[in-house]
C-alpha atoms as a PDB file:
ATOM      1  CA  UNK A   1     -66.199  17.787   7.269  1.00  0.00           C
ATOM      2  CA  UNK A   2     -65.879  21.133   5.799  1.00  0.00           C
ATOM      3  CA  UNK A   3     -69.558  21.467   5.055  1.00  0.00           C
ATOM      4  CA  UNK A   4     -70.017  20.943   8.997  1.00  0.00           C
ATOM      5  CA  UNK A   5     -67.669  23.026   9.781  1.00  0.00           C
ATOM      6  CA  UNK A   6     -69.189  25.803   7.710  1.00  0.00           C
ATOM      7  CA  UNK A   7     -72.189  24.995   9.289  1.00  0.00           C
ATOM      8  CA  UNK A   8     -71.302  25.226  13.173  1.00  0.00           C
ATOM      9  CA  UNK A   9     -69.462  28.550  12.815  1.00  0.00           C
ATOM     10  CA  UNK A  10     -66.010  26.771  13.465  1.00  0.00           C
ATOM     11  CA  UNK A  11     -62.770  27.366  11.712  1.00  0.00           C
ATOM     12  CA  UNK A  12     -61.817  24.295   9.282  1.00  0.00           C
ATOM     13  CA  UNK A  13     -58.542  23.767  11.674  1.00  0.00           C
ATOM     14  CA  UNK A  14     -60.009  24.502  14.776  1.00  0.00           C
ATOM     15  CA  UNK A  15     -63.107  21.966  14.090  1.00  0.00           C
ATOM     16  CA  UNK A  16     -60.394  18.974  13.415  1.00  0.00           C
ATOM     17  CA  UNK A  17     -58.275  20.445  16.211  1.00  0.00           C
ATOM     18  CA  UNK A  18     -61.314  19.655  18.685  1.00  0.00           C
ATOM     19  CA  UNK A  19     -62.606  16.075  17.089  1.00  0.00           C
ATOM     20  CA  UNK A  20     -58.640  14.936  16.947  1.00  0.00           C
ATOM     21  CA  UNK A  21     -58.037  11.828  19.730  1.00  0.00           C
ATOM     22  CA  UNK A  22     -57.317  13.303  23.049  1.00  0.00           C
ATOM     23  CA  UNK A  23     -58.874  16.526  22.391  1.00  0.00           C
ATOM     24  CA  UNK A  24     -60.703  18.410  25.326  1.00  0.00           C
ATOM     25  CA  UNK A  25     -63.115  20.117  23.161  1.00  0.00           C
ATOM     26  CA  UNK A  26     -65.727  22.798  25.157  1.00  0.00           C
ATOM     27  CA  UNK A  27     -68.548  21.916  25.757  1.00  0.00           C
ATOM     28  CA  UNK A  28     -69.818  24.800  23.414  1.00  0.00           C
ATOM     29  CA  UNK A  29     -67.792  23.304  20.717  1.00  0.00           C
ATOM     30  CA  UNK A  30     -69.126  19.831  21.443  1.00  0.00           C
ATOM     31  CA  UNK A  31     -72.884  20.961  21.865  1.00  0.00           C
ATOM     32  CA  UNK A  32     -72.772  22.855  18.306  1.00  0.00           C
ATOM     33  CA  UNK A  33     -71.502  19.778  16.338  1.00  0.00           C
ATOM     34  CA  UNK A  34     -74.304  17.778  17.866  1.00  0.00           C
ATOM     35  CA  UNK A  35     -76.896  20.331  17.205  1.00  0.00           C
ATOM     36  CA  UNK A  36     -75.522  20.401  13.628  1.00  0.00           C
ATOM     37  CA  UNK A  37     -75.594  17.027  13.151  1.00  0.00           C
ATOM     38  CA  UNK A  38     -79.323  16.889  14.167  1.00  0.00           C
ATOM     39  CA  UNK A  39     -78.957  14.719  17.354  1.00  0.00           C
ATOM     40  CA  UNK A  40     -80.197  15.330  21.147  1.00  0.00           C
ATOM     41  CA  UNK A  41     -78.503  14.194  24.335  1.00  0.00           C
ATOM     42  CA  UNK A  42     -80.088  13.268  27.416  1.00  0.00           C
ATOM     43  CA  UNK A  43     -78.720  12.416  30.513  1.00  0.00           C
ATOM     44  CA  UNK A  44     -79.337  10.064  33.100  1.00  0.00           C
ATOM     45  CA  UNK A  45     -78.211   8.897  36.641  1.00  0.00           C
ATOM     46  CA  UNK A  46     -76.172   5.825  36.738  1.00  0.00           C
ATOM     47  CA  UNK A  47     -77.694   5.028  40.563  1.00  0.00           C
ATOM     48  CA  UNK A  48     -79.825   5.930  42.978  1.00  0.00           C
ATOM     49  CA  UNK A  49     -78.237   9.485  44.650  1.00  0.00           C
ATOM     50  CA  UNK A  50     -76.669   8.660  48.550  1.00  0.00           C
ATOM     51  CA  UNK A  51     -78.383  10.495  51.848  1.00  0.00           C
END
């Protein structure tokens, strides 16, 4: 955890501070630990948009 830390740029207390439960992490936060960690998001729609 320290090591990833390191390597997103985040304070060792302010990383755990945004992965403890009920944390609202930003999104920045949350989009450098997944870059970090080597894994892509994608998105999809859940139905078929109204109108």
């Amino acid at each position: 955890m320290t090591q990833l830390a390191k390597d997103t740029g985040l304070g060792r207390e302010s990383f755990y501070k945004a992965l403890t439960p009920g944390a609202k992490p930003r999104y920045d936060t949350v989009l450098k630990v997944v870059q970090t960690l080597g894994v892509t998001l994608h998105a999809s729609a859940t139905h078929a948009p109204v109108g």
